[in-house]
C-alpha atoms as a PDB file:
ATOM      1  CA  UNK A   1      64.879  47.476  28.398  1.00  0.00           C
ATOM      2  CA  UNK A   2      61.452  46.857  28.652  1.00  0.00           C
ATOM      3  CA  UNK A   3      59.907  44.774  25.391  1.00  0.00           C
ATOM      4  CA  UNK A   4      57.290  45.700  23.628  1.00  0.00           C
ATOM      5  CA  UNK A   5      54.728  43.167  21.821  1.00  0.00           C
ATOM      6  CA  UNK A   6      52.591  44.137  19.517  1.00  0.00           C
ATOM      7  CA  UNK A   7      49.792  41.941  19.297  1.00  0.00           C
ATOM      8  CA  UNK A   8      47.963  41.843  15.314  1.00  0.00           C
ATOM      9  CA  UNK A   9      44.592  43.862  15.120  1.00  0.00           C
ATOM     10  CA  UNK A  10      42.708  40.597  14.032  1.00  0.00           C
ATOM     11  CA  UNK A  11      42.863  37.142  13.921  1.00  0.00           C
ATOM     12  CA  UNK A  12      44.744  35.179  11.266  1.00  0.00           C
ATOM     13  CA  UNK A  13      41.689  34.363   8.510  1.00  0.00           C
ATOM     14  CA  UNK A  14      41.845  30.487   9.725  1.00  0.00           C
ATOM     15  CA  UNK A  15      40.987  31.657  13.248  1.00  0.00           C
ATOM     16  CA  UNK A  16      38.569  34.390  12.588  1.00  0.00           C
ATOM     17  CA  UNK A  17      34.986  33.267  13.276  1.00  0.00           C
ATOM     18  CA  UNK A  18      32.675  32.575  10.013  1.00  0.00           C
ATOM     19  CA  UNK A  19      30.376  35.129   8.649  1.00  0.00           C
ATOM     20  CA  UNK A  20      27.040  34.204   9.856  1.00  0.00           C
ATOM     21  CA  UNK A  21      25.535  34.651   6.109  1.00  0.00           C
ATOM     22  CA  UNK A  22      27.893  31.708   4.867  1.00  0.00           C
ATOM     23  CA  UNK A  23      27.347  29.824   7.835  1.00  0.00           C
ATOM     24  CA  UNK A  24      23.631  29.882   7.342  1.00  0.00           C
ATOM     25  CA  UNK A  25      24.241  28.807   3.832  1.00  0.00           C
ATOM     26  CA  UNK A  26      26.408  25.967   4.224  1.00  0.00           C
ATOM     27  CA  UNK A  27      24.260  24.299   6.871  1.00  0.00           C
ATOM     28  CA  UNK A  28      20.889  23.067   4.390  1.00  0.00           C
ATOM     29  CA  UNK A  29      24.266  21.523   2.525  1.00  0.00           C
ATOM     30  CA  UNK A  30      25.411  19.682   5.375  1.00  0.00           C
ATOM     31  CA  UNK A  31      21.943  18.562   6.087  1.00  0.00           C
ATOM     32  CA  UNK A  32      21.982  16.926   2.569  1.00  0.00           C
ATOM     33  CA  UNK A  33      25.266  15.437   3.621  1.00  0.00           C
ATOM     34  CA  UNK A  34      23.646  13.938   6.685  1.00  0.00           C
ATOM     35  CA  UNK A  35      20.524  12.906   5.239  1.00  0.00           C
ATOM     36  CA  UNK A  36      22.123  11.435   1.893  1.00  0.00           C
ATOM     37  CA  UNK A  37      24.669   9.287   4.849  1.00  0.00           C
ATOM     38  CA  UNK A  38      22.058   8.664   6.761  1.00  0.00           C
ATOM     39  CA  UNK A  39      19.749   6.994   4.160  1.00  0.00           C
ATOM     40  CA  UNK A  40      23.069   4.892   2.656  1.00  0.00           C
ATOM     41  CA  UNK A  41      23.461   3.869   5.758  1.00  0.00           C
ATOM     42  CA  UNK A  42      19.781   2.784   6.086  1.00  0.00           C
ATOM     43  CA  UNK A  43      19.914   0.595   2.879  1.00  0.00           C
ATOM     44  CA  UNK A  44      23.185  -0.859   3.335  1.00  0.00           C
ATOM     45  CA  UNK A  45      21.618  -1.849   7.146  1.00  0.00           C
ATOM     46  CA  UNK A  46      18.825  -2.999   5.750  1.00  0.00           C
ATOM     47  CA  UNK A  47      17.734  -6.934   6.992  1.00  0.00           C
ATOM     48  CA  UNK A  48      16.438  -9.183   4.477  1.00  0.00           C
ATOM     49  CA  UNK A  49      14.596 -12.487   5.904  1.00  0.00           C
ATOM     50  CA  UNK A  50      15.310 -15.565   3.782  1.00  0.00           C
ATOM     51  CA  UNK A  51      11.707 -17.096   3.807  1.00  0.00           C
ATOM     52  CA  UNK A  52      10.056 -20.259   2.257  1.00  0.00           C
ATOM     53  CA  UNK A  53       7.598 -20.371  -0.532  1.00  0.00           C
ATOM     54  CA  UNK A  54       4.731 -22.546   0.116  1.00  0.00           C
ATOM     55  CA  UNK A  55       2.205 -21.721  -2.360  1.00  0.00           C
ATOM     56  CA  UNK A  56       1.999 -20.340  -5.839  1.00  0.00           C
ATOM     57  CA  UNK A  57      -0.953 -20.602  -8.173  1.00  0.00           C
ATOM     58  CA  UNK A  58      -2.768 -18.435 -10.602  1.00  0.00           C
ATOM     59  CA  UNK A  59      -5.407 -16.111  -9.306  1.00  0.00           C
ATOM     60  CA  UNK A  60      -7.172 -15.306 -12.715  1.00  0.00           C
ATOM     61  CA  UNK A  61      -7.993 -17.571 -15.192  1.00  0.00           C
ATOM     62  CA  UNK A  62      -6.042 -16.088 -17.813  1.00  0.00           C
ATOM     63  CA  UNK A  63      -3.038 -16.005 -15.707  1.00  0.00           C
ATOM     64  CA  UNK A  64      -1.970 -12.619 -15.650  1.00  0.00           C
ATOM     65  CA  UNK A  65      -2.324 -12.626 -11.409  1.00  0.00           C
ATOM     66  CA  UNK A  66      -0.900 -15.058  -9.202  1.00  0.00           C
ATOM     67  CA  UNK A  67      -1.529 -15.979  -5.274  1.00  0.00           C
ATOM     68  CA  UNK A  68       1.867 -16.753  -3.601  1.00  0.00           C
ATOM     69  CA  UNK A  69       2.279 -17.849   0.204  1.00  0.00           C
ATOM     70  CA  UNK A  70       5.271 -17.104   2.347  1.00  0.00           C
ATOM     71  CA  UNK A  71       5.992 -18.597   4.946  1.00  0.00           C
ATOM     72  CA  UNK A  72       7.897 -15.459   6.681  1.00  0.00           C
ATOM     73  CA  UNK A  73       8.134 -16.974  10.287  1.00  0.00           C
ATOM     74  CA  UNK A  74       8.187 -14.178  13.506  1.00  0.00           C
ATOM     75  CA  UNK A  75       8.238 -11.227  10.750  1.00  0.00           C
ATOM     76  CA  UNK A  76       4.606 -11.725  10.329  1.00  0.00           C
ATOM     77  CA  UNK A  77       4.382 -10.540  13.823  1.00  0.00           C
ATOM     78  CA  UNK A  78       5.004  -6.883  12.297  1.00  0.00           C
ATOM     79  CA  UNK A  79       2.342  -7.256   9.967  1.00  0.00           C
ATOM     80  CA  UNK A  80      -0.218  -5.196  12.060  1.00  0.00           C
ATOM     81  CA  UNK A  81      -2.540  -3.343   9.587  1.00  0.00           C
ATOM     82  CA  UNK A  82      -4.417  -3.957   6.389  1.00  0.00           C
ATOM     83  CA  UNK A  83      -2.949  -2.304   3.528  1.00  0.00           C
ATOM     84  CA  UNK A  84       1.082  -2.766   4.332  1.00  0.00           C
ATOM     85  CA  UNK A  85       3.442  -3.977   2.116  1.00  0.00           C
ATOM     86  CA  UNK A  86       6.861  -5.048   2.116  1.00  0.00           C
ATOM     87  CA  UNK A  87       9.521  -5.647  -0.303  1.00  0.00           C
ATOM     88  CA  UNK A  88      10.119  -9.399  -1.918  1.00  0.00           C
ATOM     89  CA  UNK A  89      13.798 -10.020  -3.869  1.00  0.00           C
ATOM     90  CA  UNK A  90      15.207 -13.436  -5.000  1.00  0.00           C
ATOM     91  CA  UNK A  91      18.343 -14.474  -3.128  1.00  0.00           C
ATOM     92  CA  UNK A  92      21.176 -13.003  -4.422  1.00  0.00           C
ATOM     93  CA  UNK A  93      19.520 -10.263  -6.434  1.00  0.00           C
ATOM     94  CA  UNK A  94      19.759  -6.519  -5.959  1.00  0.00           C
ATOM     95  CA  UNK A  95      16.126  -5.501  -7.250  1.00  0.00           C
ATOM     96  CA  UNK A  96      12.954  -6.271  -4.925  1.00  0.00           C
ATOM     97  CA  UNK A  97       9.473  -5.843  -5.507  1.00  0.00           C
ATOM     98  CA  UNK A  98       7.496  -4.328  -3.802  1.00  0.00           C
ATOM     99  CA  UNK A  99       4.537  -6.350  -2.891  1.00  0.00           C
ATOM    100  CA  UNK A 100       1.089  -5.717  -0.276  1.00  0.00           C
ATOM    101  CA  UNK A 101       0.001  -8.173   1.730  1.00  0.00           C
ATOM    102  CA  UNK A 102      -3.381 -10.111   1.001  1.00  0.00           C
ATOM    103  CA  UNK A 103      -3.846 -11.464   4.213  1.00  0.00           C
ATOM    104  CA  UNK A 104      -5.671 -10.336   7.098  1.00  0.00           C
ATOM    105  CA  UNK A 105      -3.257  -9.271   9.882  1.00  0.00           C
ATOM    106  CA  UNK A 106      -3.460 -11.860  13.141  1.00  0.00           C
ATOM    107  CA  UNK A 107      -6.141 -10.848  15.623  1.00  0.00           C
ATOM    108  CA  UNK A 108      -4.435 -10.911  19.261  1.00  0.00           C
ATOM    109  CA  UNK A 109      -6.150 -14.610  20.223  1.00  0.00           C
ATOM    110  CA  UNK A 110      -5.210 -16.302  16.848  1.00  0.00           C
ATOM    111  CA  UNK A 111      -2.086 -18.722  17.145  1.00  0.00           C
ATOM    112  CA  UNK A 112       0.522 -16.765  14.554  1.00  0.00           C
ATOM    113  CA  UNK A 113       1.122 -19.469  11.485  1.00  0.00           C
ATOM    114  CA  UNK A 114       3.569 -16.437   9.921  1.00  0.00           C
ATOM    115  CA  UNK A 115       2.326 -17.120   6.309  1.00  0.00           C
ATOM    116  CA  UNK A 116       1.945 -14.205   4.802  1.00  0.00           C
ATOM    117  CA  UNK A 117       0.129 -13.921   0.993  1.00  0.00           C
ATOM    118  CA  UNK A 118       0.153 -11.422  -1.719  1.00  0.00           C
ATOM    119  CA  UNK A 119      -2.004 -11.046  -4.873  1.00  0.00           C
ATOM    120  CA  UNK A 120       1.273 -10.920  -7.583  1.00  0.00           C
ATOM    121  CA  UNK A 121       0.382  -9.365 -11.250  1.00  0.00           C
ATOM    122  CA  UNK A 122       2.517 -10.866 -13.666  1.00  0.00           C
ATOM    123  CA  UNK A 123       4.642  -8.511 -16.029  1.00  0.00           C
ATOM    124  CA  UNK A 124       6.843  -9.326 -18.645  1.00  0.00           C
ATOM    125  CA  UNK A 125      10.519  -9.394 -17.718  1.00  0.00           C
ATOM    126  CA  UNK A 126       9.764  -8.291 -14.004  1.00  0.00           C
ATOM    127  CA  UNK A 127      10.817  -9.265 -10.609  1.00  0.00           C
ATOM    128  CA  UNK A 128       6.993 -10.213 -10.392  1.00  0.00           C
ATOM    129  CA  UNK A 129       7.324 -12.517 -13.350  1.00  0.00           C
ATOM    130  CA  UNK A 130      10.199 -14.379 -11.677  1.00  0.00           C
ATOM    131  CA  UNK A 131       8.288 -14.675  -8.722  1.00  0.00           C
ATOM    132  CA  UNK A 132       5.196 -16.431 -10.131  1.00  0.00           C
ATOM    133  CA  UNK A 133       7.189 -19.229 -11.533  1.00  0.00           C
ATOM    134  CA  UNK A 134       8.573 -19.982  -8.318  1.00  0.00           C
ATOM    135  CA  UNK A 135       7.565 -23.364  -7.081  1.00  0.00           C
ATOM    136  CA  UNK A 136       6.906 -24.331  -3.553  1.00  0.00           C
ATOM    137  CA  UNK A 137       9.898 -25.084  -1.618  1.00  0.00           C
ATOM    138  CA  UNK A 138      11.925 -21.636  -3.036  1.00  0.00           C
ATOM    139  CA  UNK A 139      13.715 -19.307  -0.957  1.00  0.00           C
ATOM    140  CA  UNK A 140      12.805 -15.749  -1.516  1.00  0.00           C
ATOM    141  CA  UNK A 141      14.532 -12.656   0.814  1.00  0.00           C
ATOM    142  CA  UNK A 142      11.812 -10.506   2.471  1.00  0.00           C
ATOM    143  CA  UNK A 143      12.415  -7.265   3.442  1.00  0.00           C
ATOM    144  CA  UNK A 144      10.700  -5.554   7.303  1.00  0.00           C
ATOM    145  CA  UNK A 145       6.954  -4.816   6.709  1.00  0.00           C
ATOM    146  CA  UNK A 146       6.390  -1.591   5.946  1.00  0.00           C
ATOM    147  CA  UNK A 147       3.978   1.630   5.933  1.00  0.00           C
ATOM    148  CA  UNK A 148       0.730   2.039   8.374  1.00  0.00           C
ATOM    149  CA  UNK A 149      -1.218   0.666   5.815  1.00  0.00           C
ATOM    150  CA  UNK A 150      -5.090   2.188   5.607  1.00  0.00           C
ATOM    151  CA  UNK A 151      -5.653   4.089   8.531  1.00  0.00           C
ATOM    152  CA  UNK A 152      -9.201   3.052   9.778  1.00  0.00           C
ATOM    153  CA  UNK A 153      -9.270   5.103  13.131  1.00  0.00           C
ATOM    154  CA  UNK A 154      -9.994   7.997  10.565  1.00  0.00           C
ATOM    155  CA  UNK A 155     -12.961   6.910   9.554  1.00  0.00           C
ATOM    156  CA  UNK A 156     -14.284   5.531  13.073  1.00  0.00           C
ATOM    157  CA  UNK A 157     -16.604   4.683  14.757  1.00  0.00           C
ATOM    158  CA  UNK A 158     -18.764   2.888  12.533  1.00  0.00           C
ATOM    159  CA  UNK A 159     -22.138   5.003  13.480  1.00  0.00           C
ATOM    160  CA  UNK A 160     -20.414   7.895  12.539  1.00  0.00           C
ATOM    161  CA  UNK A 161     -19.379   7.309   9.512  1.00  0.00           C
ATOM    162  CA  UNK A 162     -22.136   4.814   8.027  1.00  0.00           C
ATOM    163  CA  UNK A 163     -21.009   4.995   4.715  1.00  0.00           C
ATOM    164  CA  UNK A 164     -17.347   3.533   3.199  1.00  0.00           C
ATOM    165  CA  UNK A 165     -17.141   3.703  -0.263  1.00  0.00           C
ATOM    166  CA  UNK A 166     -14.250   1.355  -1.797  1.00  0.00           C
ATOM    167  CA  UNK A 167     -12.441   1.455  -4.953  1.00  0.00           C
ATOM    168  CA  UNK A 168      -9.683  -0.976  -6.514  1.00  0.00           C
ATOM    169  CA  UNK A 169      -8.381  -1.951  -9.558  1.00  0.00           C
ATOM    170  CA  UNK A 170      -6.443  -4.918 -10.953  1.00  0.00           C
ATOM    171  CA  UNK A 171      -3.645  -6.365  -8.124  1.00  0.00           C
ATOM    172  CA  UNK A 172      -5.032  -2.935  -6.483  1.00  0.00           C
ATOM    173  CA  UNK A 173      -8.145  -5.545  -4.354  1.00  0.00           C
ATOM    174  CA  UNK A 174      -4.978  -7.258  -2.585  1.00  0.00           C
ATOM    175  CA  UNK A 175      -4.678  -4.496   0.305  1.00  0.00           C
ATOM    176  CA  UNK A 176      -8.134  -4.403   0.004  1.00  0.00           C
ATOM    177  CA  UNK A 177      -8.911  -7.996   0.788  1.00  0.00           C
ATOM    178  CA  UNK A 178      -6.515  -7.621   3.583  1.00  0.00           C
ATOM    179  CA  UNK A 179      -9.037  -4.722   5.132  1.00  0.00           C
ATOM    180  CA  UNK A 180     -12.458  -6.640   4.503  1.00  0.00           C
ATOM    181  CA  UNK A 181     -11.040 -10.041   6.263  1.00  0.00           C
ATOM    182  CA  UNK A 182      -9.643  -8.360   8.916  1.00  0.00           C
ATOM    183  CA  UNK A 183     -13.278  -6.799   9.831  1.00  0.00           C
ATOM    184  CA  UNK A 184     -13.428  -2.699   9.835  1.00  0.00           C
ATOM    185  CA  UNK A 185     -17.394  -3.139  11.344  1.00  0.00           C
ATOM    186  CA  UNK A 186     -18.792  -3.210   7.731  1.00  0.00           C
ATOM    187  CA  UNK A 187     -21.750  -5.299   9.192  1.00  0.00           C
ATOM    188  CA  UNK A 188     -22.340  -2.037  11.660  1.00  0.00           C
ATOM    189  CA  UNK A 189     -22.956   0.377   8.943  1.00  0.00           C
ATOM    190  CA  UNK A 190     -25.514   0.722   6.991  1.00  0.00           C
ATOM    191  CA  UNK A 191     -23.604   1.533   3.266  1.00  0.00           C
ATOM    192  CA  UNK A 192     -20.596  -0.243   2.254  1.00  0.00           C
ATOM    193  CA  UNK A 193     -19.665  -0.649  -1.122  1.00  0.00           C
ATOM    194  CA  UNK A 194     -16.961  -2.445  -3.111  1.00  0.00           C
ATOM    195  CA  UNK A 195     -16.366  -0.863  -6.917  1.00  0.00           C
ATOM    196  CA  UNK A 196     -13.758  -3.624  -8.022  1.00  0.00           C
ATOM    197  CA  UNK A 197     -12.885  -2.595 -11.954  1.00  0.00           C
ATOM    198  CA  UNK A 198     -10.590  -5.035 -13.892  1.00  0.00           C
ATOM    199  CA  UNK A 199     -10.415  -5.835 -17.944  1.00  0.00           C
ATOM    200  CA  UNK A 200     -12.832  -8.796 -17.965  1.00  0.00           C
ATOM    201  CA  UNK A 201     -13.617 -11.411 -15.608  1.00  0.00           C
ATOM    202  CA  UNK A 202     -10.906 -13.528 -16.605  1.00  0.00           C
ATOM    203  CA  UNK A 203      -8.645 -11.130 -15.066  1.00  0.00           C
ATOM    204  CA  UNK A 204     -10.829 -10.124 -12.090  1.00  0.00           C
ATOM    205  CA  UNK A 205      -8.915 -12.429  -8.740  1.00  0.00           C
ATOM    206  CA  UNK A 206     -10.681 -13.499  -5.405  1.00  0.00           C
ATOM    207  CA  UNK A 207     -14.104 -14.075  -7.439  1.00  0.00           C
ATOM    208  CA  UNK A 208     -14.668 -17.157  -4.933  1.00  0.00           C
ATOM    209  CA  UNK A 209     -14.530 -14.798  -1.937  1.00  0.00           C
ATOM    210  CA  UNK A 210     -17.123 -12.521  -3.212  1.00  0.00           C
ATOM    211  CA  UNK A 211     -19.935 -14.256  -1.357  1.00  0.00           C
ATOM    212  CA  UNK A 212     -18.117 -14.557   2.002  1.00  0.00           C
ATOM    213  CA  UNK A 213     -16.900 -10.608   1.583  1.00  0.00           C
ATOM    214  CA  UNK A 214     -21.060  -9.856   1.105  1.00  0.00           C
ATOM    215  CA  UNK A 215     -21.711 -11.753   4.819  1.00  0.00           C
ATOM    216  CA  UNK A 216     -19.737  -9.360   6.294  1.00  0.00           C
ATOM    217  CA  UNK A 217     -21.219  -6.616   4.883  1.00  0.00           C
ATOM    218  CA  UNK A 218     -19.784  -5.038   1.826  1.00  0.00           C
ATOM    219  CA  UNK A 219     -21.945  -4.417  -1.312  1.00  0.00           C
ATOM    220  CA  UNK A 220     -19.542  -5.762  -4.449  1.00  0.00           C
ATOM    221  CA  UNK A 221     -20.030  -3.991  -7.385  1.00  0.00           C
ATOM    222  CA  UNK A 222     -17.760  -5.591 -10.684  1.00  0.00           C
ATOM    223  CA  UNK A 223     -16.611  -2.849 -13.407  1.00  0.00           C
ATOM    224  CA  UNK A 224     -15.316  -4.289 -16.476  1.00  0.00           C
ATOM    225  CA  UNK A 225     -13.534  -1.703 -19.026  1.00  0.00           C
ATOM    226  CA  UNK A 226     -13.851  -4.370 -21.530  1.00  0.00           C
ATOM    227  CA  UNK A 227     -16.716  -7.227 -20.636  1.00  0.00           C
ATOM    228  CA  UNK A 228     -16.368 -10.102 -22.631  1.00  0.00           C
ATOM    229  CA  UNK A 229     -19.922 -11.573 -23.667  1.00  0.00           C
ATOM    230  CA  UNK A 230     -23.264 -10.861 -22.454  1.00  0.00           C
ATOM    231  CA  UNK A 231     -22.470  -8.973 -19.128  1.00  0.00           C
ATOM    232  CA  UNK A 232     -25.117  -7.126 -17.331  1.00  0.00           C
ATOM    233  CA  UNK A 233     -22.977  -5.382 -15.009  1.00  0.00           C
ATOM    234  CA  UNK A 234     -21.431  -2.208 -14.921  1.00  0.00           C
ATOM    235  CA  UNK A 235     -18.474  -1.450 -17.455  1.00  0.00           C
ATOM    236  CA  UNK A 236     -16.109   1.062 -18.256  1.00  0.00           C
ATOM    237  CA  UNK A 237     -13.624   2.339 -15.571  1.00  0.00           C
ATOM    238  CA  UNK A 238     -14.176   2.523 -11.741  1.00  0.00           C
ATOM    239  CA  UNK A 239     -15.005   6.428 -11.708  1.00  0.00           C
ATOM    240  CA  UNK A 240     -17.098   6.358 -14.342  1.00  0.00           C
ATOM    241  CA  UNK A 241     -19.310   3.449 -13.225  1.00  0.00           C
ATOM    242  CA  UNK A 242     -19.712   5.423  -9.799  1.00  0.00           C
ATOM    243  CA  UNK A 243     -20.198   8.913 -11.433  1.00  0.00           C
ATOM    244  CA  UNK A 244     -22.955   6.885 -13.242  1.00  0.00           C
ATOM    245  CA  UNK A 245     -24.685   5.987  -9.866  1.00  0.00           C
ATOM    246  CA  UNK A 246     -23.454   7.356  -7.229  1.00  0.00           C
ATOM    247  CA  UNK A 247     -25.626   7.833  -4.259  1.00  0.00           C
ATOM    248  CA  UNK A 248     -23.778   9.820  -1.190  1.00  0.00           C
ATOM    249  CA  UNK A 249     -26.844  10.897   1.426  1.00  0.00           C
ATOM    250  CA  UNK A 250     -24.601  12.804   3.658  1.00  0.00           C
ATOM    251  CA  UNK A 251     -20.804  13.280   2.521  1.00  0.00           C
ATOM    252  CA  UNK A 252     -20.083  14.145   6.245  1.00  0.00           C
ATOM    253  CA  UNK A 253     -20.340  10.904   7.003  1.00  0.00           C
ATOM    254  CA  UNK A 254     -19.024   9.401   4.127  1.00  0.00           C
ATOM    255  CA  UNK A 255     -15.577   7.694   4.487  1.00  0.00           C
ATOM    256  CA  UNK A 256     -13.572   5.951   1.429  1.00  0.00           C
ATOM    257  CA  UNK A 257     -10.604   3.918   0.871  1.00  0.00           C
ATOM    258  CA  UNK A 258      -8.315   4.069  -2.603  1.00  0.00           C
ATOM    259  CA  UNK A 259      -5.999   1.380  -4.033  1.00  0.00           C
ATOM    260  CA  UNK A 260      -5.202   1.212  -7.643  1.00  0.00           C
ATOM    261  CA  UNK A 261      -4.019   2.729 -10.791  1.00  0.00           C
ATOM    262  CA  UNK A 262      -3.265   6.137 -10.013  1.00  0.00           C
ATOM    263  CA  UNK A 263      -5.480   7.783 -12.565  1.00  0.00           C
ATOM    264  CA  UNK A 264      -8.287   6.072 -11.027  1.00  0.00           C
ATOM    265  CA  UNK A 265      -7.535   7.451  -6.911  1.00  0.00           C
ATOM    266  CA  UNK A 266      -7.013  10.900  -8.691  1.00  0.00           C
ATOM    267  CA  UNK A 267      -9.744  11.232  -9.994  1.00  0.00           C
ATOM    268  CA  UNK A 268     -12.200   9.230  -7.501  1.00  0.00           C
ATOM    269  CA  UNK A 269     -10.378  11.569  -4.915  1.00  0.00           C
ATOM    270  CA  UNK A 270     -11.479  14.971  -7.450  1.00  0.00           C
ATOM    271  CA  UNK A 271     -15.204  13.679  -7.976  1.00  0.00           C
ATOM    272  CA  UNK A 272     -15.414  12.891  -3.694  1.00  0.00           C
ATOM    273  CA  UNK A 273     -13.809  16.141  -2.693  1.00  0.00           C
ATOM    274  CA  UNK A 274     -15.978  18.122  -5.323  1.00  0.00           C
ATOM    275  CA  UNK A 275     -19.361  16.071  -3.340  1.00  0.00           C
ATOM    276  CA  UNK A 276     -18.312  17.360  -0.202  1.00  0.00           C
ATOM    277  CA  UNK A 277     -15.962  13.910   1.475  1.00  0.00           C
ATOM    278  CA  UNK A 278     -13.637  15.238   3.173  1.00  0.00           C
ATOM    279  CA  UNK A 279      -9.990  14.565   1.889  1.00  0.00           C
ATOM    280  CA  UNK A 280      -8.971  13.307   5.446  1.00  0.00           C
ATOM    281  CA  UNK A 281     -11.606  10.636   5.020  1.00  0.00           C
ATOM    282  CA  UNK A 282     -10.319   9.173   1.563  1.00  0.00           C
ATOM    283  CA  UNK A 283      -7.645   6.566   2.515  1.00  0.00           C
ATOM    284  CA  UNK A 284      -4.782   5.243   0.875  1.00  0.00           C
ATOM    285  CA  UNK A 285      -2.278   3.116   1.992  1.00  0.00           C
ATOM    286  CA  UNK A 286       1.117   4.777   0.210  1.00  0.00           C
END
């Protein structure tokens, strides 16, 4: 007698395919599963460079801003491009600062020393604070250098965009001393102009490299928001000392570069935009 099967009109539920509706809403979940292992496994990968101290003094002469040297060895190499920053912990300690790098990066013929320096504000009960009472001799960890720092080619060649307009406040001029030493052809264009705003003078760092930052071509303008005795400068904050005088000839060809308080690149960037700079043209380096 023949035998007859009788096969079941569907598939059992665990071997029936998915409904393409839930499918398509599961997979922006697994993405967030992927990314959220993907970035744990970034962090717990991450390579921290024990590195020297070699030099910490203060920077102002109330000592609220400190100059610290590292001496970070081949990762300097990395450090390519004015306005980067990396991220600076004590040994043994979970929380890093982030810090940006003063220095200028190594031109292609200079012999790599691998110090790298940073312009450190210090705050009560910070990282920061712990690392301006280091002394020379300390260990710190250093994290890989990070970001593409200001991006210069947007505002190149120089003869096309003859005018750079600068602004930083406070620990904000470290980046920004970075980008002056390092040469962006300031000499080669015909307005470039430093607004540098900080409480008094007494908090205002690199005052000694003022004259040499003029030589290569940049116009330094000091804003104090609160001058103490007779100063015959500007005053108030950074936007409001340039909304005072500013001068743009031809925002087409008007570049600028940002690093500070946030207030201050918000509203710099409004003022800029509103005199016809184009918002591709204002830099910042985070």
């Amino acid at each position: 007698m023949a035998t007859t099967l009788t096969l079941p009109s569907a598939p059992p539920p665990s071997l029936r395919p998915m409904p393409s509706t839930l499918l398509r809403s599961l997979l922006p979940l697994r993405r967030r599963f992927s990314f959220a292992a993907a970035a744990a496994a970034r962090q717990d990968a991450a390579v921290w460079t024990q590195a020297p101290v070699t030099t910490v003094h203060p920077a102002s002469t109330d000592g609220s801003l400190f100059h610290i040297s590292i001496d970070a060895g081949d990762l300097a190499a990395s450090h390519t491009a004015p306005g980067q920053y990396l991220q600076v912990r004590l040994p043994g300690a979970e929380k890093p600062s982030f810090l940006a790098i003063a220095s200028p990066p190594p031109s292609p013929d200079s012999s790599l020393s691998g110090e790298l320096e940073f312009l450190v504000k210090k705050v009560a009960g910070s990282v920061a604070e712990l690392l301006c009472g280091l002394r020379s001799g300390d260990v710190v960890e250093l994290s890989a250098v990070m970001g593409r720092g200001f991006e210069i080619h947007r505002i190149s060649p120089a003869d096309s965009f003859p005018s750079v307009l600068i602004f930083a406040t406070g620990s904000g001029i470290s980046p920004i001393r970075s980008l002056i030493e390092s040469g962006f052809n300031a000499n080669e264009r015909s307005d470039v102009r430093l607004y540098y705003g900080a409480r008094n003078l007494q908090r205002m760092a690199y005052q000694e490299r003022f004259e040499y930052w003029e030589s290569t071509g940049v116009k330094i303008i000091p804003v104090l928001s609160r001058p103490e005795g007779k100063w015959q400068g500007e005053h108030g904050y950074v936007q409001a000392a340039f909304s005072r005088s500013k001068e743009l000839p031809n925002p087409s060809l008007t570049g600028a570069v940002l690093c500070g308080h946030k207030q201050m690149t918000e509203d710099i960037t409004s003022v800029l935009v509103a005199d016809g700079v184009s918002k591709e043209k204002i830099l910042k380096n985070f």
